[in-house]
N, C-alpha and C. Protein backbone atom coordinates (compact mmCIF):
# COMPACT_ATOMS: atom_id res chain seq x y z
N UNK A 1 -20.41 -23.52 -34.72
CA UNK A 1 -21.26 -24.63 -34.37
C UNK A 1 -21.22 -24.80 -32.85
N UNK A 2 -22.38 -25.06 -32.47
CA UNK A 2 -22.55 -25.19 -30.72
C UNK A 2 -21.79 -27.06 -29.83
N UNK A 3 -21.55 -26.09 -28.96
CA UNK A 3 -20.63 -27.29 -28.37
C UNK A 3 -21.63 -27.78 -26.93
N UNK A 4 -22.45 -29.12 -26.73
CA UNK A 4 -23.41 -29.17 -25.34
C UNK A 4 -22.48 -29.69 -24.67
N UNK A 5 -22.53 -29.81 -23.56
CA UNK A 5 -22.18 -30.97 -22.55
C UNK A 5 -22.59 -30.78 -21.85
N UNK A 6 -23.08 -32.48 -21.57
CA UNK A 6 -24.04 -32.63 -20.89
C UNK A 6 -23.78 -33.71 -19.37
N UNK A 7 -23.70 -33.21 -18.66
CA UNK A 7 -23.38 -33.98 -17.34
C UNK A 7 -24.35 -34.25 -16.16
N UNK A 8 -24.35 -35.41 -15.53
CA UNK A 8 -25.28 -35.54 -14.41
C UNK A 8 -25.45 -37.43 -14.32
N UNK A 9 -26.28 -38.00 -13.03
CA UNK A 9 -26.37 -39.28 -12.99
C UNK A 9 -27.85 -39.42 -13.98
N UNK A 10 -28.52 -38.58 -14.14
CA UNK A 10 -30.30 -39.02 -14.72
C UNK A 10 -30.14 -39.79 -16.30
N UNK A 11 -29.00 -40.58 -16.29
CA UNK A 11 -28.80 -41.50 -18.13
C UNK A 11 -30.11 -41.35 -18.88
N UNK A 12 -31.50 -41.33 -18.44
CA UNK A 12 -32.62 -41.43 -19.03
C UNK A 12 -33.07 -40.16 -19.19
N UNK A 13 -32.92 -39.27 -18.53
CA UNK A 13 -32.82 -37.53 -19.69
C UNK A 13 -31.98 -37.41 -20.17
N UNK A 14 -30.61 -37.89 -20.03
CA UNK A 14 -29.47 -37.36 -21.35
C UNK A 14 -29.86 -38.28 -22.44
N UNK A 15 -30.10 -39.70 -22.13
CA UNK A 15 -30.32 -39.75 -23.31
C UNK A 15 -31.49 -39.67 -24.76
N UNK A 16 -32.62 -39.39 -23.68
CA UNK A 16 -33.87 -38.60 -24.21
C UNK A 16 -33.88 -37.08 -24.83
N UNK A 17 -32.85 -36.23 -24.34
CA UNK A 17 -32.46 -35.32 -24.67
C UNK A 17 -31.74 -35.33 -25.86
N UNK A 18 -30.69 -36.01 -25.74
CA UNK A 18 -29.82 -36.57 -27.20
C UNK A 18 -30.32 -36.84 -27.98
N UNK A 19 -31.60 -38.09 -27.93
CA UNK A 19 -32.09 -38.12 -29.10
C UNK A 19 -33.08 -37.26 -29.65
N UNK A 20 -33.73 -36.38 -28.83
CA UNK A 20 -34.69 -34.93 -29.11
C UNK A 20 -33.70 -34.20 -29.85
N UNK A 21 -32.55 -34.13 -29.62
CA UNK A 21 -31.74 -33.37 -30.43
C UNK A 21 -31.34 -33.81 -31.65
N UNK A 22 -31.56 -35.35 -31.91
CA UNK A 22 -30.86 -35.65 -32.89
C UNK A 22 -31.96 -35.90 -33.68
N UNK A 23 -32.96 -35.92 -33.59
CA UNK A 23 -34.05 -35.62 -34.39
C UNK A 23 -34.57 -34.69 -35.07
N UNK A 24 -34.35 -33.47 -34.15
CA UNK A 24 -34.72 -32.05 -34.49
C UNK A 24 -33.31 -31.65 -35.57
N UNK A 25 -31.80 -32.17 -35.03
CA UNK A 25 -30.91 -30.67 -35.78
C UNK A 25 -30.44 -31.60 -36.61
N UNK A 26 -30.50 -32.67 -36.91
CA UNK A 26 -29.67 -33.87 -37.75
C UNK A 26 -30.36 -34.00 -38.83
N UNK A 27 -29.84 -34.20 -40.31
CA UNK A 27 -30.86 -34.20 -41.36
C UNK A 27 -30.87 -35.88 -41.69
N UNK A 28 -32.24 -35.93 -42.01
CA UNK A 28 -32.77 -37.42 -41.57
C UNK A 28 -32.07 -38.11 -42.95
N UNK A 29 -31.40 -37.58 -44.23
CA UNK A 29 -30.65 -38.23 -45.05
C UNK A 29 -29.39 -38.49 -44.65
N UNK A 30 -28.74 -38.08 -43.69
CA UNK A 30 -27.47 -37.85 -43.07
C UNK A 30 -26.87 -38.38 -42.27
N UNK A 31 -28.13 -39.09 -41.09
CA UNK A 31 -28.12 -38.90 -40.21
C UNK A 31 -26.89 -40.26 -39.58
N UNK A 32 -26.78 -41.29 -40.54
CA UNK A 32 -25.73 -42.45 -40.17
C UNK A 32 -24.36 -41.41 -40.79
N UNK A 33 -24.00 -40.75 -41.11
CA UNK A 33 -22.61 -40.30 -40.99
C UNK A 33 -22.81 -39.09 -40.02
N UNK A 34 -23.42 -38.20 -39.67
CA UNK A 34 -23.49 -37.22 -38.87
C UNK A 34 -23.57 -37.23 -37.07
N UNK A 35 -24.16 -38.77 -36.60
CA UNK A 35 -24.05 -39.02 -35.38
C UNK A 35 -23.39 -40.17 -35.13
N UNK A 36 -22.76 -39.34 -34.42
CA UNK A 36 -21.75 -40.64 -33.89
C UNK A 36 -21.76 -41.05 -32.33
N UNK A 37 -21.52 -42.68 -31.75
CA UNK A 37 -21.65 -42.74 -30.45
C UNK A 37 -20.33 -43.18 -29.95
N UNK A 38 -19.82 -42.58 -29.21
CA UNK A 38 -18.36 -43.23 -28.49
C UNK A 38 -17.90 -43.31 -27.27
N UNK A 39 -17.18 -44.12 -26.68
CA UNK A 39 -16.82 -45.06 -25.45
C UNK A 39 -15.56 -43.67 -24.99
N UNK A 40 -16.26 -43.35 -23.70
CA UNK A 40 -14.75 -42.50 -23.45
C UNK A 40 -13.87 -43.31 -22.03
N UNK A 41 -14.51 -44.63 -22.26
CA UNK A 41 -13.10 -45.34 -21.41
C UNK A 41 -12.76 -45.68 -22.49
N UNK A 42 -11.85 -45.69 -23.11
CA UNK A 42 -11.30 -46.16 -24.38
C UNK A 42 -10.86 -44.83 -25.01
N UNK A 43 -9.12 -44.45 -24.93
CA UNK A 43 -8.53 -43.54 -24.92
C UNK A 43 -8.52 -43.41 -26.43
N UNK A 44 -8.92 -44.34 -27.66
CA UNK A 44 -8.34 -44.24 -28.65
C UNK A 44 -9.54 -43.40 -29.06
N UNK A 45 -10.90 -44.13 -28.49
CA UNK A 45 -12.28 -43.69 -29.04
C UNK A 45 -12.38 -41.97 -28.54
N UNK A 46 -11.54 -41.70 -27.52
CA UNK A 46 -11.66 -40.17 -26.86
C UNK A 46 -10.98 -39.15 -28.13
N UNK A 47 -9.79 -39.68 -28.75
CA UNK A 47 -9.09 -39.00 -29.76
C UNK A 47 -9.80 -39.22 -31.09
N UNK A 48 -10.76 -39.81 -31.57
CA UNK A 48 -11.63 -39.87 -32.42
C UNK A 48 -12.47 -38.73 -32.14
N UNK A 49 -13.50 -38.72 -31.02
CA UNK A 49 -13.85 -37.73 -30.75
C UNK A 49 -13.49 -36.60 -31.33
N UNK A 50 -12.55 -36.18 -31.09
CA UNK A 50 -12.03 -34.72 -31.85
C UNK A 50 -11.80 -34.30 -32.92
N UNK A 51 -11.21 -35.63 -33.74
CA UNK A 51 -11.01 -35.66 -35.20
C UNK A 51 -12.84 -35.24 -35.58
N UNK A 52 -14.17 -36.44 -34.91
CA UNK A 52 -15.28 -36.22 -35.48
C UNK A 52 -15.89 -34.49 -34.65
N UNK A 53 -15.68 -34.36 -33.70
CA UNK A 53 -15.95 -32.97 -33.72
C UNK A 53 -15.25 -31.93 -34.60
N UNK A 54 -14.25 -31.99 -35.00
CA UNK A 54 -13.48 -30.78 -36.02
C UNK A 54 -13.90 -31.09 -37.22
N UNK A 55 -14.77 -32.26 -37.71
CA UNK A 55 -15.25 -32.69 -39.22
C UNK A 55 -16.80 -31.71 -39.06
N UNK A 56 -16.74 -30.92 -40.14
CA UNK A 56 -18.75 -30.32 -40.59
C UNK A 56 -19.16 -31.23 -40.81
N UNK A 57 -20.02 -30.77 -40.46
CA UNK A 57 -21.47 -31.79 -41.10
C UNK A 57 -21.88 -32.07 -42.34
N UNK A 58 -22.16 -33.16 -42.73
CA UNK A 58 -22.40 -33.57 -44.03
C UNK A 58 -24.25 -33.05 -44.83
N UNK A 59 -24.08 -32.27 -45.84
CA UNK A 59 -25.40 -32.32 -45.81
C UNK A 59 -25.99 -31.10 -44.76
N UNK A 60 -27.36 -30.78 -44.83
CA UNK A 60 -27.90 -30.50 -44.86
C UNK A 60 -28.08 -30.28 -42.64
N UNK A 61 -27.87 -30.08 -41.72
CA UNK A 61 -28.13 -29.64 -40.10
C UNK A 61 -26.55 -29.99 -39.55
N UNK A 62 -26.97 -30.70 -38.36
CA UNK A 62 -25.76 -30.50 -37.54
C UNK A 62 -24.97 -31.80 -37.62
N UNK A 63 -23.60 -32.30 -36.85
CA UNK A 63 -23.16 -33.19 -36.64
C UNK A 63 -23.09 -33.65 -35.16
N UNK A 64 -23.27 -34.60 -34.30
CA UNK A 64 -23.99 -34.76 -33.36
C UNK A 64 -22.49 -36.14 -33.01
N UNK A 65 -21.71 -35.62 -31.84
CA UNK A 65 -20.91 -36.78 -31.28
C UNK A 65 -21.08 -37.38 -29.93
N UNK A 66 -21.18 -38.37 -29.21
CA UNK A 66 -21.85 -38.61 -28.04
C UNK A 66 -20.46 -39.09 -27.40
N UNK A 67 -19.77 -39.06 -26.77
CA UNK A 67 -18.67 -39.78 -25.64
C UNK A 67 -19.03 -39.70 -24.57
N UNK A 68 -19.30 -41.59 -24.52
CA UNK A 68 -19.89 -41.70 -22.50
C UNK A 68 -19.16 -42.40 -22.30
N UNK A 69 -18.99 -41.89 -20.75
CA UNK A 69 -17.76 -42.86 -19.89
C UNK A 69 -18.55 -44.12 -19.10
């Protein structure tokens, strides 16, 4: 499974991008357990992160995790 990261100041293409992505690879029955959004000032929400990246995807496309600082 593909890993993005995505870095830069333009917040309004990453997050236009994110959601182009999460439209296209996310299956639209899925899609509240498969994307997740999380706080990476918040050290606990950073170690979540990983637990939800090492989880497959439920169903039917991809699993989609967002951590912004």
């Amino acid at each position: 499974m593909p890993i993005q990261i995505l870095w830069g100041n333009d917040l309004n293409a990453q997050n236009t991008f994110i959601q182009q992505l999460i439209d296209t690879e996310v299956s639209k029955e899925w899609k509240e357990i498969n994307v997740t959004f999380l706080n990476g000032d918040d050290d606990e929400q950073v170690n979540k992160a990983f637990d939800e990246i090492l989880t497959p995807p439920f169903g039917d496309g991809y699993r989609i995790v967002t951590l912004k600082k």
